[in-house]
Protein backbone atom coordinates (compact mmCIF):
# COMPACT_ATOMS: atom_id res chain seq x y z
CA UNK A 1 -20.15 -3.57 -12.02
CA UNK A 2 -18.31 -6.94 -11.58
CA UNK A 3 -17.51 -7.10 -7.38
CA UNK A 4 -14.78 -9.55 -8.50
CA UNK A 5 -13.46 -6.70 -9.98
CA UNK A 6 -13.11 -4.36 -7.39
CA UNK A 7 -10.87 -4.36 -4.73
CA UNK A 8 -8.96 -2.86 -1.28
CA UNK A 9 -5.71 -4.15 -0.28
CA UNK A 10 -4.80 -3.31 3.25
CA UNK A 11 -1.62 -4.90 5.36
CA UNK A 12 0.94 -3.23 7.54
CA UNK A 13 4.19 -1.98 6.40
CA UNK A 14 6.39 -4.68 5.19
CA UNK A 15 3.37 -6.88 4.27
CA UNK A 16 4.42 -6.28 0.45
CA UNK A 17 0.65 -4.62 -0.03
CA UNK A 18 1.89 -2.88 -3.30
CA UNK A 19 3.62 -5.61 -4.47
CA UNK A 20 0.45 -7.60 -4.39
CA UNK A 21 -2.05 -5.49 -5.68
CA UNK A 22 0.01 -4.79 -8.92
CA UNK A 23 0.15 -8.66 -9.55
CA UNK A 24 -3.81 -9.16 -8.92
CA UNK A 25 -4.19 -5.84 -11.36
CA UNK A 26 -2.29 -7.73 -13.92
CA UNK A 27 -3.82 -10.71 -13.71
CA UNK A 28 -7.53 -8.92 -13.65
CA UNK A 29 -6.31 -6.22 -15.94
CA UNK A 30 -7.63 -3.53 -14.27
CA UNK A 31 -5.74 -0.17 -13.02
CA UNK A 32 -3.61 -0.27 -9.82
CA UNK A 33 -4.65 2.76 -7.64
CA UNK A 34 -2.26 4.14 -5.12
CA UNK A 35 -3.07 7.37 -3.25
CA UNK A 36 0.55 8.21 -3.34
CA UNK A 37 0.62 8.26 -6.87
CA UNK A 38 -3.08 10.07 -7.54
CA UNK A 39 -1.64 13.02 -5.10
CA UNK A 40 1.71 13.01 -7.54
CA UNK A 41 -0.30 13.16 -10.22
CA UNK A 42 -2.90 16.04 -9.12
CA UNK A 43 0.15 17.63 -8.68
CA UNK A 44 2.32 17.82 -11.59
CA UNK A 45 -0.95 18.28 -13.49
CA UNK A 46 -0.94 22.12 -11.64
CA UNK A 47 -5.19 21.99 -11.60
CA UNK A 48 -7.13 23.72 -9.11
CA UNK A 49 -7.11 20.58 -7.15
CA UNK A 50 -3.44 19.77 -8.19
CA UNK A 51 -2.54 23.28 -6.16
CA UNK A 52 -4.82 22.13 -3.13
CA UNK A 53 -2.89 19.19 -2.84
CA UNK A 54 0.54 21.10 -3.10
CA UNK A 55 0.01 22.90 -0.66
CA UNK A 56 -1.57 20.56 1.83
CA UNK A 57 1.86 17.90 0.88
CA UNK A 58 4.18 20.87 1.58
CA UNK A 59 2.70 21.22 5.36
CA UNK A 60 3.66 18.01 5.58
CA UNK A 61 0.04 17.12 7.08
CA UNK A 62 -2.79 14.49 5.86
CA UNK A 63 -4.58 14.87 2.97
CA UNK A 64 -7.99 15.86 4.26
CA UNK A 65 -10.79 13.53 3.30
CA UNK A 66 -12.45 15.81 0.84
CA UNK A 67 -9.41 15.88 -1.34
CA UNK A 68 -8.64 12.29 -0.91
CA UNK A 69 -12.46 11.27 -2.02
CA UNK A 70 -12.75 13.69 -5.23
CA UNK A 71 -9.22 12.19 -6.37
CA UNK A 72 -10.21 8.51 -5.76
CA UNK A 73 -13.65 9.03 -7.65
CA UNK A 74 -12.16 10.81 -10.47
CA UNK A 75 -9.59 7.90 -11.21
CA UNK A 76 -12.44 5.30 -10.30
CA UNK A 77 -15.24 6.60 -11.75
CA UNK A 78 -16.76 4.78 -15.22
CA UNK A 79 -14.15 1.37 -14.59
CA UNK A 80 -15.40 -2.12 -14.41
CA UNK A 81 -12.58 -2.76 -12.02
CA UNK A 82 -9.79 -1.71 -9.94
CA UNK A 83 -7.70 -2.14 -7.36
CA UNK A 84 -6.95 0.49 -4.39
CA UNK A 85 -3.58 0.73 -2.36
CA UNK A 86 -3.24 3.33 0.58
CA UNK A 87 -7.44 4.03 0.56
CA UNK A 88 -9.82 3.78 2.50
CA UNK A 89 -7.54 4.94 5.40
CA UNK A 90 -10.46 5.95 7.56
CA UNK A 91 -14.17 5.33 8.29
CA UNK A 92 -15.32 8.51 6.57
CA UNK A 93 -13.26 7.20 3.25
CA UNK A 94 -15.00 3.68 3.68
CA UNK A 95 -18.60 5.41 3.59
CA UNK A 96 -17.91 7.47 0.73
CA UNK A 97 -16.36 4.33 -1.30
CA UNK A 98 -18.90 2.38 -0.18
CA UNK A 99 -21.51 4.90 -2.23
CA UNK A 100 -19.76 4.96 -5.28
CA UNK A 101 -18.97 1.88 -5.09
CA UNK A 102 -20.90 -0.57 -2.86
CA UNK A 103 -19.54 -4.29 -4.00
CA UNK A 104 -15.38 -3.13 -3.12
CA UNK A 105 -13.62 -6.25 -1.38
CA UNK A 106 -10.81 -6.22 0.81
CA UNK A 107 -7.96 -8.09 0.94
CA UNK A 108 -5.79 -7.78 4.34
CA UNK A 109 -2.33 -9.28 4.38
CA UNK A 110 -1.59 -9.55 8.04
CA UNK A 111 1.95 -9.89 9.19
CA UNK A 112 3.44 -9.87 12.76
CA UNK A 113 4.82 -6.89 13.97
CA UNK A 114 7.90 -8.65 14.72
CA UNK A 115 8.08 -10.04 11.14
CA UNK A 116 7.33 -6.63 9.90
CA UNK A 117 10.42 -4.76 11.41
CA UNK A 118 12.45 -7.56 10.54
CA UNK A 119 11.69 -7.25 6.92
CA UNK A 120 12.06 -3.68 6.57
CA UNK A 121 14.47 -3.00 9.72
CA UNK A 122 16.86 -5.15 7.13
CA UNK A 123 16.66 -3.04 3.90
CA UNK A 124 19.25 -0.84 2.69
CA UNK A 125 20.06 1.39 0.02
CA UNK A 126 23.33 2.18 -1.87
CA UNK A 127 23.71 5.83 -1.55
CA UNK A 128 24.94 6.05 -4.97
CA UNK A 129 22.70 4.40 -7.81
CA UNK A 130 19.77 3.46 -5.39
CA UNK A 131 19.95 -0.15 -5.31
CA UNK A 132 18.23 -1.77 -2.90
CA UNK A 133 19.50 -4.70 -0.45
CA UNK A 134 18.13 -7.01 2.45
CA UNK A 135 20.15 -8.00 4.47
CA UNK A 136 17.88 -11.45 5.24
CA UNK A 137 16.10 -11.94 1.71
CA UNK A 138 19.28 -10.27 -0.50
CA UNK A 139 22.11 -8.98 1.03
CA UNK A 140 25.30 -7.11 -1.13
CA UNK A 141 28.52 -9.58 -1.63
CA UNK A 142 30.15 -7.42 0.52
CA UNK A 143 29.02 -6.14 3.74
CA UNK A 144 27.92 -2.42 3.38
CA UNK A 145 29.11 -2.19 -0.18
CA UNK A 146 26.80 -2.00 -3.08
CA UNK A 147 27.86 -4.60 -5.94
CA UNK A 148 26.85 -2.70 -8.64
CA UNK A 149 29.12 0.20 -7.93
CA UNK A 150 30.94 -0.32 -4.58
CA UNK A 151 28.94 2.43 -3.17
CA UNK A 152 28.60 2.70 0.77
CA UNK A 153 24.79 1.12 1.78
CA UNK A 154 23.19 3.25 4.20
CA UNK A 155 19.37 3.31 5.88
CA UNK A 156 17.03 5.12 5.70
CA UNK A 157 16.02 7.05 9.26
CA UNK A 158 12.19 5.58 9.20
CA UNK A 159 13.37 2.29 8.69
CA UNK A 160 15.40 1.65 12.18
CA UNK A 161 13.27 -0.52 14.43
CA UNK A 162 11.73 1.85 17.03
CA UNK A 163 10.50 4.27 14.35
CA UNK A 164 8.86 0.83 12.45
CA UNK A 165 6.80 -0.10 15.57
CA UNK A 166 5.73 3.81 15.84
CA UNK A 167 4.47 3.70 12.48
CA UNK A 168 2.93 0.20 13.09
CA UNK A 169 1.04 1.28 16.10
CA UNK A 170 -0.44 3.78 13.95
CA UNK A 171 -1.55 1.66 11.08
CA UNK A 172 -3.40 -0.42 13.68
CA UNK A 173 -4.72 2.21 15.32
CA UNK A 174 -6.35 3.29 11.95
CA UNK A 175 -6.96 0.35 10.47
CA UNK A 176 -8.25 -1.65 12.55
CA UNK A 177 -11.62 0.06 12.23
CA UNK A 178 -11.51 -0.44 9.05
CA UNK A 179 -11.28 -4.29 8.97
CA UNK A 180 -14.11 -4.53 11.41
CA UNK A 181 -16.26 -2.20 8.66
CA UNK A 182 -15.39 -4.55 6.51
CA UNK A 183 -15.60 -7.88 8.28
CA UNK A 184 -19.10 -6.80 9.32
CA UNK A 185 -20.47 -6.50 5.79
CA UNK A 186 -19.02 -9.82 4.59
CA UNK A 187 -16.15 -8.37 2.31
CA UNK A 188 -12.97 -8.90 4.08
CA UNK A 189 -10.66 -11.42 2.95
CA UNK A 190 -7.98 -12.39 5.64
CA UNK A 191 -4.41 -13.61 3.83
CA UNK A 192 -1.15 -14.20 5.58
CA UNK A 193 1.53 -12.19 4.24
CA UNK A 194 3.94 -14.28 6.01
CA UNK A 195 5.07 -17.01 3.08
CA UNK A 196 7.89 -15.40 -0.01
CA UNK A 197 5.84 -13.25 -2.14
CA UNK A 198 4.85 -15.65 -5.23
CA UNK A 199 3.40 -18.28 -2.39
CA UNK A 200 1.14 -14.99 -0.90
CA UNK A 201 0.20 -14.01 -4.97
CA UNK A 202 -1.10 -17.49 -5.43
CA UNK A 203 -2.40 -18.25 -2.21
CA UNK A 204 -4.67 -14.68 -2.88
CA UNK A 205 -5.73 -15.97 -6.84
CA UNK A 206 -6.86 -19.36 -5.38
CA UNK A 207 -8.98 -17.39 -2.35
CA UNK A 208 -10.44 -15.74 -5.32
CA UNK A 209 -10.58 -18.30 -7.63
CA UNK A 210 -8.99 -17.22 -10.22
């Protein structure tokens, strides 16, 4: 397997870590692997496994490693290349990729946590067709009015500031492990998520060299 191939991205919330690793699968063409969607998928397919995660989702607790591992290995498993978003999210995750696939890289956006709640303590939603605002980066015409259809913008409860840094402490709490795994074996790649998002694309293919 090609290592250039393979890859991990990891960032805090608001670092735009989907965003990115959908542009670097494009430009590899390779699949774009999020957890989220593997356990959507597992379960609208109604398997065996489909019904584990079901019922494990509708407790409303994590996905226990087991699970998470046969998932990841069945979507990984015989491709050249790929890239993963939401996994690893622990040590015991990072050992088991690391057998079935020993050359992974990882690609950390990092991003303040002050930058962080500012980008996604500003986004809001039109409670009638969905669209989505900023309030820094793309903000409606008219304050708290959608310009599509003039619906009222509201916000979602996990995205006021206090409930941001909670979910940020956790991250690092998790991943920072992770990144020192990583950083120890030589395959962490530090970016700043800071800059607009086609600035942090190309500043990741010219780290990579592509």
């Amino acid at each position: 397997m090609n290592h250039n191939q393979q890859f991990i991205f990891m960032g805090p919330q608001g670092s735009g870590k989907g965003t990115q690793a959908k542009a670097l699968a494009a430009k590899l063409q390779v699949p774009h692997i999020s957890t989220g969607e593997i356990f959507r998928q597992a379960m609208s397919a109604g398997s065996e496994l489909g019904q584990k995660v079901k019922a494990v989702v509708d407790k409303g607790i994590l996905m226990p490693n087991e699970i998470t591992n046969q998932l990841v290995l069945a979507k990984i498993k015989d491709k050249n290349g790929f890239i993963l978003d939401g996994y690893p999210r622990n040590l015991a995750q990072a050992e088991f990729l690391d057998r079935v696939a020993p050359e992974v890289q990882v690609i950390d956006l990092e991003l303040t946590d002050d930058e962080a709640v500012a980008r996604i303590a500003g986004r809001w939603n039109c409670s009638l067709c969905g669209a989505v605002y900023h309030l820094k980066y793309s903000p409606p015409k008219q304050e708290g009015l959608c310009d599509k259809c003039g619906g009222l913008l509201t916000q979602r409860a996990d995205d006021v500031p206090a409930v941001i840094r909670q979910r940020l402490q956790t991250y690092h709490q998790a991943t920072e492990p992770l990144l020192e795994y990583y950083r120890g074996r030589g395959r962490l790649l530090v970016i700043d998520g800071t800059p607009p998002i086609a600035e942090v694309t190309e500043n990741i293919f010219r780290a990579l060299g592509l």
